[in-house]
N, C-alpha and C. Protein backbone atom coordinates (compact mmCIF):
# COMPACT_ATOMS: atom_id res chain seq x y z
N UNK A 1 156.37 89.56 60.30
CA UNK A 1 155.85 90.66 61.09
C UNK A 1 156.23 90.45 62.55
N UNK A 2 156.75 91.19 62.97
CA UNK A 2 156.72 91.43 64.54
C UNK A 2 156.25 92.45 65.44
N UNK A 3 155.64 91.79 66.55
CA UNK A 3 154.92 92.77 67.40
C UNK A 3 155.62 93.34 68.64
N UNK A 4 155.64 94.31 68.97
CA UNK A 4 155.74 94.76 70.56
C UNK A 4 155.60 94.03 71.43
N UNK A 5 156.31 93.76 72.45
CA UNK A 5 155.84 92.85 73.53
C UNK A 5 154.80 94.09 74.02
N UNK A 6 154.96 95.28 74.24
CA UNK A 6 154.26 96.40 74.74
C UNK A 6 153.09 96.71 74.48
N UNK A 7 152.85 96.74 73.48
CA UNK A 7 151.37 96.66 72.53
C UNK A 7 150.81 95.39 72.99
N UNK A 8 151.50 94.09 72.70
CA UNK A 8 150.41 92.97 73.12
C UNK A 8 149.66 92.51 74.17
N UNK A 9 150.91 93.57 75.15
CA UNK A 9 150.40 93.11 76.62
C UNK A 9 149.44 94.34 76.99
N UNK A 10 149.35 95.49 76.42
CA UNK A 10 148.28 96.27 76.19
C UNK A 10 146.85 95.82 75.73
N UNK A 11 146.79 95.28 74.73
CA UNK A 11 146.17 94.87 74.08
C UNK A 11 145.04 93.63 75.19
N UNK A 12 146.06 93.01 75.10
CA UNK A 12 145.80 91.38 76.27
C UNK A 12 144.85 92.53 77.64
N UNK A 13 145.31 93.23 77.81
CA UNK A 13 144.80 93.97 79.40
C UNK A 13 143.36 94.21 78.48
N UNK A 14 143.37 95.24 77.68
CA UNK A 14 142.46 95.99 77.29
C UNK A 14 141.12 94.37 76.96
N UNK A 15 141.34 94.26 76.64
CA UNK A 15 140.80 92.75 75.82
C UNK A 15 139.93 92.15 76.85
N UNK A 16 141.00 91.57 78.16
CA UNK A 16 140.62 90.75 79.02
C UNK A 16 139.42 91.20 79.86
N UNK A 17 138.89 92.62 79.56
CA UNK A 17 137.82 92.89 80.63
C UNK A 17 136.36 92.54 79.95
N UNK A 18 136.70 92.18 78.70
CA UNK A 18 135.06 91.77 77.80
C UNK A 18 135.53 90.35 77.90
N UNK A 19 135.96 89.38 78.79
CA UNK A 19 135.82 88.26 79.06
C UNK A 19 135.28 87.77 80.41
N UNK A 20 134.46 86.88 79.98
CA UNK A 20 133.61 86.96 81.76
C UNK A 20 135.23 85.97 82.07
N UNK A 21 134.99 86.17 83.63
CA UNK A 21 136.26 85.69 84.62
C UNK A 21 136.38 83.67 84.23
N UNK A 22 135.17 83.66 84.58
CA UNK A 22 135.60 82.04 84.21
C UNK A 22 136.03 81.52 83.09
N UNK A 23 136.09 82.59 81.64
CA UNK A 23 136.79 81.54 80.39
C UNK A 23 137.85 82.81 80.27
N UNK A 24 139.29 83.44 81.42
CA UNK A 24 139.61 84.00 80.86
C UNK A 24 141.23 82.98 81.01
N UNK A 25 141.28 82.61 81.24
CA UNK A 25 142.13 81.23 81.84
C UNK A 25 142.69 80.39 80.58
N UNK A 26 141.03 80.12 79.70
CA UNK A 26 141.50 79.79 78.60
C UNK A 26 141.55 80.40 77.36
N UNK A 27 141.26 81.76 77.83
CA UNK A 27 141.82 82.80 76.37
C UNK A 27 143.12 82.63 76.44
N UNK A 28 143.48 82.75 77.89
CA UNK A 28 145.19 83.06 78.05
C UNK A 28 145.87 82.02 77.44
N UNK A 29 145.45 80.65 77.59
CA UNK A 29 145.84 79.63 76.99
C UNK A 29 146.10 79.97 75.65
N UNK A 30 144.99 79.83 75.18
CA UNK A 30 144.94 79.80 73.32
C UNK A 30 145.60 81.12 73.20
N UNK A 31 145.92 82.15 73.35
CA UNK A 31 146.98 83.35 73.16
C UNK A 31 148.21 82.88 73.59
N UNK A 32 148.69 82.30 74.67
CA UNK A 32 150.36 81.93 74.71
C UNK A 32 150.15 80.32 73.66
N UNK A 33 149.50 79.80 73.60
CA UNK A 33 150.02 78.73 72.49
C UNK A 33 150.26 79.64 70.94
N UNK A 34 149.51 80.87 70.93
CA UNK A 34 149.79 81.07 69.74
C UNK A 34 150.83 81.73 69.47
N UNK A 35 151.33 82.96 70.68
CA UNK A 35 152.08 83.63 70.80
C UNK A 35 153.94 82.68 71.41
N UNK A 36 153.92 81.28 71.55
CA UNK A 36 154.61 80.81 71.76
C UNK A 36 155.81 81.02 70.53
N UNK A 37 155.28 80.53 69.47
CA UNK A 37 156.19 80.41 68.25
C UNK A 37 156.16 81.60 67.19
N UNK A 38 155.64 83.11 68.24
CA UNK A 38 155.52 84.33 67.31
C UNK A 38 156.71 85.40 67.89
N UNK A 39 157.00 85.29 69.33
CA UNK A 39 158.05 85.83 69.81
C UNK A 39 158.69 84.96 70.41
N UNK A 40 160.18 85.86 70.75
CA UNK A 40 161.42 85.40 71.46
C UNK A 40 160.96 84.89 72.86
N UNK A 41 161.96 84.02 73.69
CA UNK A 41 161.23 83.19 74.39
C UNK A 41 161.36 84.58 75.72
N UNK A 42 162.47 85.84 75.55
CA UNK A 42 162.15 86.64 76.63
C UNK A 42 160.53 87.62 76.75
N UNK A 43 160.40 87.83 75.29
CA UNK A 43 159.24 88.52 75.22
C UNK A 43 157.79 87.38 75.90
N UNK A 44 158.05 86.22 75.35
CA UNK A 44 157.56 85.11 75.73
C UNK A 44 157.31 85.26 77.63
N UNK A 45 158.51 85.86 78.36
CA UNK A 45 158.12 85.51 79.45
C UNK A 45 157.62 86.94 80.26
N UNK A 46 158.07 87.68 79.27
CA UNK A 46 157.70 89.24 79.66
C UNK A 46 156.04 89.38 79.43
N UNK A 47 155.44 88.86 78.65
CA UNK A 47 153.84 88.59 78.93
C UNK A 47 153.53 87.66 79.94
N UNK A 48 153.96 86.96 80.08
CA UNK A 48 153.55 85.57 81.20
C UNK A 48 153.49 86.53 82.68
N UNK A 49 154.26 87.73 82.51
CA UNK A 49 154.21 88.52 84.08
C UNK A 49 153.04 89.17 84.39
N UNK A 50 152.15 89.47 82.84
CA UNK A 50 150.77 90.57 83.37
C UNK A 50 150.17 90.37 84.30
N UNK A 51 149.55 89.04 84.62
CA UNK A 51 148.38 88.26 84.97
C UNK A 51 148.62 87.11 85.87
N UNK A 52 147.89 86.36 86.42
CA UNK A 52 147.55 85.09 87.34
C UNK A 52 147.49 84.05 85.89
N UNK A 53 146.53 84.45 84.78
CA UNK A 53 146.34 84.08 83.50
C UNK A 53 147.70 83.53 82.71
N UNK A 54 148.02 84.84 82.49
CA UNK A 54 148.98 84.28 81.76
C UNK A 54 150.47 83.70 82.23
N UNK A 55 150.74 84.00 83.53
CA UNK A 55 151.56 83.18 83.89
C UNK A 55 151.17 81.75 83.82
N UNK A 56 150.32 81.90 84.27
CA UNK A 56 149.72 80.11 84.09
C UNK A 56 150.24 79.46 82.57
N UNK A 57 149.22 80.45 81.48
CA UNK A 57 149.54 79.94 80.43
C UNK A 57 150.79 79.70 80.01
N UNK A 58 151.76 81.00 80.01
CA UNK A 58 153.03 80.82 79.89
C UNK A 58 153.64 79.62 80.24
N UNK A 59 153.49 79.44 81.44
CA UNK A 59 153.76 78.24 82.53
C UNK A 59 153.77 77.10 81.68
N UNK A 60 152.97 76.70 80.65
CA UNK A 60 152.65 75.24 80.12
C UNK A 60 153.96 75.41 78.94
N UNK A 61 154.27 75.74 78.64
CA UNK A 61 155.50 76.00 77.36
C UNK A 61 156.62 76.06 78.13
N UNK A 62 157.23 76.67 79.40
CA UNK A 62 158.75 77.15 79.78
C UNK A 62 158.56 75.46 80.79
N UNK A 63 159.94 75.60 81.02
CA UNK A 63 160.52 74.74 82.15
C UNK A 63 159.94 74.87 83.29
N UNK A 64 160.20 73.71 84.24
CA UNK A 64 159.86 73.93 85.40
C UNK A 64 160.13 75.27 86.36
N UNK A 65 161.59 75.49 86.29
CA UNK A 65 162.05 77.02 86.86
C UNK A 65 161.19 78.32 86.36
N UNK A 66 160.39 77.97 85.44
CA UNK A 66 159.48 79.59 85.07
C UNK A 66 158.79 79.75 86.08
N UNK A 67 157.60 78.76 87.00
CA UNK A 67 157.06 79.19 87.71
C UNK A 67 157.46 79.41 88.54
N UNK A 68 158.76 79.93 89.15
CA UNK A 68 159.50 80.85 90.24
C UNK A 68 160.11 82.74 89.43
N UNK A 69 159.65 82.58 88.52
CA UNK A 69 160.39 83.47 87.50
C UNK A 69 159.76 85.38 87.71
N UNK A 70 160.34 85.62 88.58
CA UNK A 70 159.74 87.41 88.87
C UNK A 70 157.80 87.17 89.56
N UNK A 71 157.90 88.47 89.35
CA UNK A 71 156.53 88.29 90.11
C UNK A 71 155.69 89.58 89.02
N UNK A 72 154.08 88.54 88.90
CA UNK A 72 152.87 88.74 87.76
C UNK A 72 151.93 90.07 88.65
N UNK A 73 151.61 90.79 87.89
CA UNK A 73 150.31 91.68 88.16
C UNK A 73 149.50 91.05 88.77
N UNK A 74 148.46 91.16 89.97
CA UNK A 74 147.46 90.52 89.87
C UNK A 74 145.75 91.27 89.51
């Protein structure tokens, strides 16, 4: 099965507002570890742009050069 990068990062927005602020850091986490080995590593970085969140998360899987990589929603 494969998903939309479009839908997920929909999804991820819609989602993230029934999370209080302090555990949303580690939703983002446990969603890019899962989403690491479910898409391509561009779709991979095309979510890492939504958020402060998920760049972070993203961040723990890519190379050092990701955290210079375009600029995230805040």
């Amino acid at each position: 099965m494969s998903i939309d990068v479009d839908v997920l990062v929909e999804a991820y927005t819609i989602l993230k507002q029934y999370i209080p602020a302090k555990e949303r850091q580690e939703a983002a986490d446990n969603l890019a570890g899962m989403l690491n080995d479910a898409i391509s590593e561009k779709e991979f970085k095309e979510f890492g742009m939504v958020d402060n969140y998920a760049h972070r998360a993203v961040g723990q899987y890519m190379d050092e050069d990701y955290q210079d990589y375009g600029d995230y929603e805040e």
